[in-house]
Protein backbone atom coordinates (compact mmCIF):
# COMPACT_ATOMS: atom_id res chain seq x y z
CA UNK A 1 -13.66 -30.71 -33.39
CA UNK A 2 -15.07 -30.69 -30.14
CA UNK A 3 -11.62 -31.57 -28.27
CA UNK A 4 -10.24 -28.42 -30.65
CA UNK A 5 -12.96 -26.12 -29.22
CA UNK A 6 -11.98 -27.19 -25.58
CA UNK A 7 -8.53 -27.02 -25.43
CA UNK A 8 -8.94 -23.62 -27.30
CA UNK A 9 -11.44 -22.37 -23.97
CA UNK A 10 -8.89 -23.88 -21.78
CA UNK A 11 -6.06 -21.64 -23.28
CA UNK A 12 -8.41 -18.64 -22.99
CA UNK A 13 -9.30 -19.48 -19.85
CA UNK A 14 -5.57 -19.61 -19.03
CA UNK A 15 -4.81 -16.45 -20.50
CA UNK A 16 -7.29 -14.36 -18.63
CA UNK A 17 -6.23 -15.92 -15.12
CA UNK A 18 -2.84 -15.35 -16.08
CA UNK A 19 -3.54 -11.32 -16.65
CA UNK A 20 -6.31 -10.98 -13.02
CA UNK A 21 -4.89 -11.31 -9.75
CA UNK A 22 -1.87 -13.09 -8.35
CA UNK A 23 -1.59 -14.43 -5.13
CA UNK A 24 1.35 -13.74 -3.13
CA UNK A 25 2.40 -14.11 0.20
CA UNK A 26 -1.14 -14.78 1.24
CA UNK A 27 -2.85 -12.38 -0.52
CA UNK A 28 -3.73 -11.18 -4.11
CA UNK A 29 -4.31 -8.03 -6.03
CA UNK A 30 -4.81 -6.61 -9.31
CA UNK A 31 -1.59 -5.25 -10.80
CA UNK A 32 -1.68 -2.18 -12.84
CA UNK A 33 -0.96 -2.97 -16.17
CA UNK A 34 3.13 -1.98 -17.79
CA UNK A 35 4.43 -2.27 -13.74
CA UNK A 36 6.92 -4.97 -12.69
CA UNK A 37 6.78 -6.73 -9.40
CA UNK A 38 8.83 -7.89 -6.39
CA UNK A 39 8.26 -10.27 -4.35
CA UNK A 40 10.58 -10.90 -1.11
CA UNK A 41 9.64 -13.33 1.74
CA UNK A 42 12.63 -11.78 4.75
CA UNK A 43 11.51 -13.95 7.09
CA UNK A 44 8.38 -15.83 9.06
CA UNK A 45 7.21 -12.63 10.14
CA UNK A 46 7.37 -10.59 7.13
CA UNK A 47 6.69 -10.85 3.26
CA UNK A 48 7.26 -7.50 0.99
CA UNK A 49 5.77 -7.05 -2.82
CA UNK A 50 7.38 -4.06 -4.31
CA UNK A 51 5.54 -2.35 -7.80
CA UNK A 52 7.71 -0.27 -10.42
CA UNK A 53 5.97 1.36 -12.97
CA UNK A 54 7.60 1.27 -16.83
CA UNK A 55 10.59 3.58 -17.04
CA UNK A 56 10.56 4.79 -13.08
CA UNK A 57 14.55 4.19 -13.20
CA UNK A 58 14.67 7.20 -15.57
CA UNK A 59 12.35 8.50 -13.56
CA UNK A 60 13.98 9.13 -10.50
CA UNK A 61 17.33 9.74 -12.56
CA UNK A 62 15.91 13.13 -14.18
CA UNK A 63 13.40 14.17 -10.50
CA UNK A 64 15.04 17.63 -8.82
CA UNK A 65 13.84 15.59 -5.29
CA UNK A 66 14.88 11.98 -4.54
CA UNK A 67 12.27 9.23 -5.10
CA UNK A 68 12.14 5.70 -3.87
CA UNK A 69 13.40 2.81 -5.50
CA UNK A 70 10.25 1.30 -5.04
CA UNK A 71 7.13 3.99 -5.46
CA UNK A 72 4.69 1.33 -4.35
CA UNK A 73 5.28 -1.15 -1.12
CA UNK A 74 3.05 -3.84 0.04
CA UNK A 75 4.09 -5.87 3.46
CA UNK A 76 2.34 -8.38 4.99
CA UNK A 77 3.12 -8.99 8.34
CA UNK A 78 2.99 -10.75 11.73
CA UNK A 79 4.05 -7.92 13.92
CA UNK A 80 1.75 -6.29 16.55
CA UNK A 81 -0.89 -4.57 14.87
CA UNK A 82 -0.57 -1.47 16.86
CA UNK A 83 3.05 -1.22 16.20
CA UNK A 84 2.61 -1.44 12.65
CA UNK A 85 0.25 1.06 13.17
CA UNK A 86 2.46 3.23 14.82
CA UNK A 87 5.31 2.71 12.53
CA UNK A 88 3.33 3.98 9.76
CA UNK A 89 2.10 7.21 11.50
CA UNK A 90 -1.55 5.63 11.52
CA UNK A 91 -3.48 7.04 15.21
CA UNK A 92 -6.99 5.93 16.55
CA UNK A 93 -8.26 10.04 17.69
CA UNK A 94 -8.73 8.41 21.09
CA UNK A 95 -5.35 7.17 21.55
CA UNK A 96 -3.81 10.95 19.75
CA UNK A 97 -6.62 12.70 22.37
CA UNK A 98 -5.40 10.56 25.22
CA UNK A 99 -1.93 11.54 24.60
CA UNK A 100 -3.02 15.36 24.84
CA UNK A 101 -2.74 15.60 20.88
CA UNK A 102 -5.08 18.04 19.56
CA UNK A 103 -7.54 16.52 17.31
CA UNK A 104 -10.13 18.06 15.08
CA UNK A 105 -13.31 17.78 17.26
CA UNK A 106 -15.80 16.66 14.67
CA UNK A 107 -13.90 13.06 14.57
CA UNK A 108 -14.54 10.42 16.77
CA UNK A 109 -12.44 8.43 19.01
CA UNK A 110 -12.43 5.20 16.77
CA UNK A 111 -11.36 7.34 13.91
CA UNK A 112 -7.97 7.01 12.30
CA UNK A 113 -5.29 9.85 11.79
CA UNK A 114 -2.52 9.42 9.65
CA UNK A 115 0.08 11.75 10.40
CA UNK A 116 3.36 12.82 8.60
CA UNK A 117 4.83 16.43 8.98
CA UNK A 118 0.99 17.11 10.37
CA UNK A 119 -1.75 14.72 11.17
CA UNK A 120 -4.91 14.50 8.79
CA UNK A 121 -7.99 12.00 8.79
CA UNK A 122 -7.85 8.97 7.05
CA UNK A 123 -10.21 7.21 5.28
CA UNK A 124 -11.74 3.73 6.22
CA UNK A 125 -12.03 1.68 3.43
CA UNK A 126 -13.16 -2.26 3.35
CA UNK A 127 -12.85 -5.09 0.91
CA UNK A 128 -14.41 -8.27 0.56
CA UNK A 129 -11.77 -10.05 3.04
CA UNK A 130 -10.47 -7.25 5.08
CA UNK A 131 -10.99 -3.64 6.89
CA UNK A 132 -8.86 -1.07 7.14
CA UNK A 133 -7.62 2.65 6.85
CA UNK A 134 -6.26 5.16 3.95
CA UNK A 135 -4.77 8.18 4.25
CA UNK A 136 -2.39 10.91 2.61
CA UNK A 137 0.39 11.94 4.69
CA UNK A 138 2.84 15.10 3.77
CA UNK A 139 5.90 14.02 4.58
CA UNK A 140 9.45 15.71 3.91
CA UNK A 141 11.59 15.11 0.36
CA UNK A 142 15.19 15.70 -0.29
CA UNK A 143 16.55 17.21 -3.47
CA UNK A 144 18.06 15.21 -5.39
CA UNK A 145 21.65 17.84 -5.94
CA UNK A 146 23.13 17.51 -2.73
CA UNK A 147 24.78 21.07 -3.23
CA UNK A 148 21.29 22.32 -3.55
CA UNK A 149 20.42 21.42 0.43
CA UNK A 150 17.27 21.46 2.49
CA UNK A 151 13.81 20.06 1.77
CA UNK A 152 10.18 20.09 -0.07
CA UNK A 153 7.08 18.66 0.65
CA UNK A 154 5.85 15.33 -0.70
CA UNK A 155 2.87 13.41 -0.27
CA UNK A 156 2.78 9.68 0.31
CA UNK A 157 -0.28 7.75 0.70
CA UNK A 158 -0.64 4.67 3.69
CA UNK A 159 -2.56 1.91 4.08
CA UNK A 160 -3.57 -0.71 7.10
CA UNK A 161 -5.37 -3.41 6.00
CA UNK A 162 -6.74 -6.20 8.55
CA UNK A 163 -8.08 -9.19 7.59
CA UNK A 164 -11.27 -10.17 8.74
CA UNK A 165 -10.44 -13.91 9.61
CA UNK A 166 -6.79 -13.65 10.77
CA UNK A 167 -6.10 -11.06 13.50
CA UNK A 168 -2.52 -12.15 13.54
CA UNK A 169 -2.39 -10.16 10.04
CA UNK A 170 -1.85 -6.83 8.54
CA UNK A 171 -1.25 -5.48 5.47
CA UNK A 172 0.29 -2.53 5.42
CA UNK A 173 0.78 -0.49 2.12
CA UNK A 174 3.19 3.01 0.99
CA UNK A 175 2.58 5.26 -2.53
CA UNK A 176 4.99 7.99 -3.30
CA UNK A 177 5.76 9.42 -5.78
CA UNK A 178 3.28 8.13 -8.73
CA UNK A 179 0.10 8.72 -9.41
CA UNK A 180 -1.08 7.31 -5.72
CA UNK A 181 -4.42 8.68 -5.39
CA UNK A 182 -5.40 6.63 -8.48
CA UNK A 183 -3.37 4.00 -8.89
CA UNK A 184 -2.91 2.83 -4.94
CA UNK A 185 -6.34 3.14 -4.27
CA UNK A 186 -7.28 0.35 -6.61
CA UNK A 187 -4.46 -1.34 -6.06
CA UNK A 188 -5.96 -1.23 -2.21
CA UNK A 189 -9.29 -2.18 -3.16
CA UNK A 190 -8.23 -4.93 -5.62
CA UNK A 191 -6.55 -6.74 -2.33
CA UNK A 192 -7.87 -9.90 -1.02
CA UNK A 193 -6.26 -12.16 1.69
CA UNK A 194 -5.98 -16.17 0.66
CA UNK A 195 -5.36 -18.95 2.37
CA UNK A 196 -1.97 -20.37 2.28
């Protein structure tokens, strides 16, 4: 009875860690529950994790504006912080202020911008193995009927995550096109960098 009643915990204890968070690449989050996952390691420098949620390729075969194949993207990367940075339209004020940007005076300098069709603050945000920045950017969309032409407005949220024990490391993160303000932001705070 007793080795019944412990193999029966260990299956439990199975099935829970099976549903929580899954490491990948060097780090792990909680995935929202009905989305698949990518995972796609392109080389020493770089390791993507893509999130679908259920039916998105219907989806984005019935949207009036084209939507990404992938609505949530999660890199982790070697690269230069500040060029990651950079690349996705993520400013400290005092570098935007040095370059003669105007910036809303009430931030500081070590404040973050993220910046799209026009810059806005971002957030900082921290979890229990990194620091980082969130913002909402507007960026341009394309219609989906080409004969149509021109553009909206979209809104896709960014993320820079930097661990607090690897400064060789950042996270970066994309939302577009789903529920982002909800469903990125815990994905976000759900992150947390493991050793390899």
């Amino acid at each position: 009875m007793l080795i019944l009643r412990l193999a029966i915990a260990l299956l439990a204890s199975a099935a829970s860690l099976a549903a929580g968070p899954r490491s990948t690449c060097g780090f792990k989050f909680t995935q929202p529950q009905g989305w698949t996952r990518t995972s796609e390691q392109t080389d020493a420098n770089n390791c993507y994790v893509r999130l679908v949620p259920a039916a998105w390729a219907q989806t984005r075969r019935t949207s009036d504006v084209m939507l990404p194949k992938y609505p949530v993207e999660l890199r982790l990367t070697r690269t230069d912080r500040a060029v990651v940075a950079r690349d996705l339209g993520l400013h400290r004020v005092g570098d935007a202020r040095a370059a003669g940007s105007d910036t809303p005076p009430t931030l500081r300098d070590d404040d973050w911008l993220v910046c799209g069709k026009v810059c806005t603050p971002a957030e900082r945000v921290a979890g229990r193995t990194w620091k980082g920045v969130l913002g909402e950017a507007v960026v341009w969309v394309g219609f989906s009927d080409p004969t149509i032409g021109g553009h909206t407005s979209g809104v896709e949220y960014r993320a820079l995550l930097m661990p607090t024990r690897d400064s060789r490391l950042t996270l970066t993160g994309r939302c577009s096109a789903v529920d982002c303000e909800r469903t990125f932001r815990s994905i976000i705070q759900s992150v947390d960098f493991v050793r390899r």
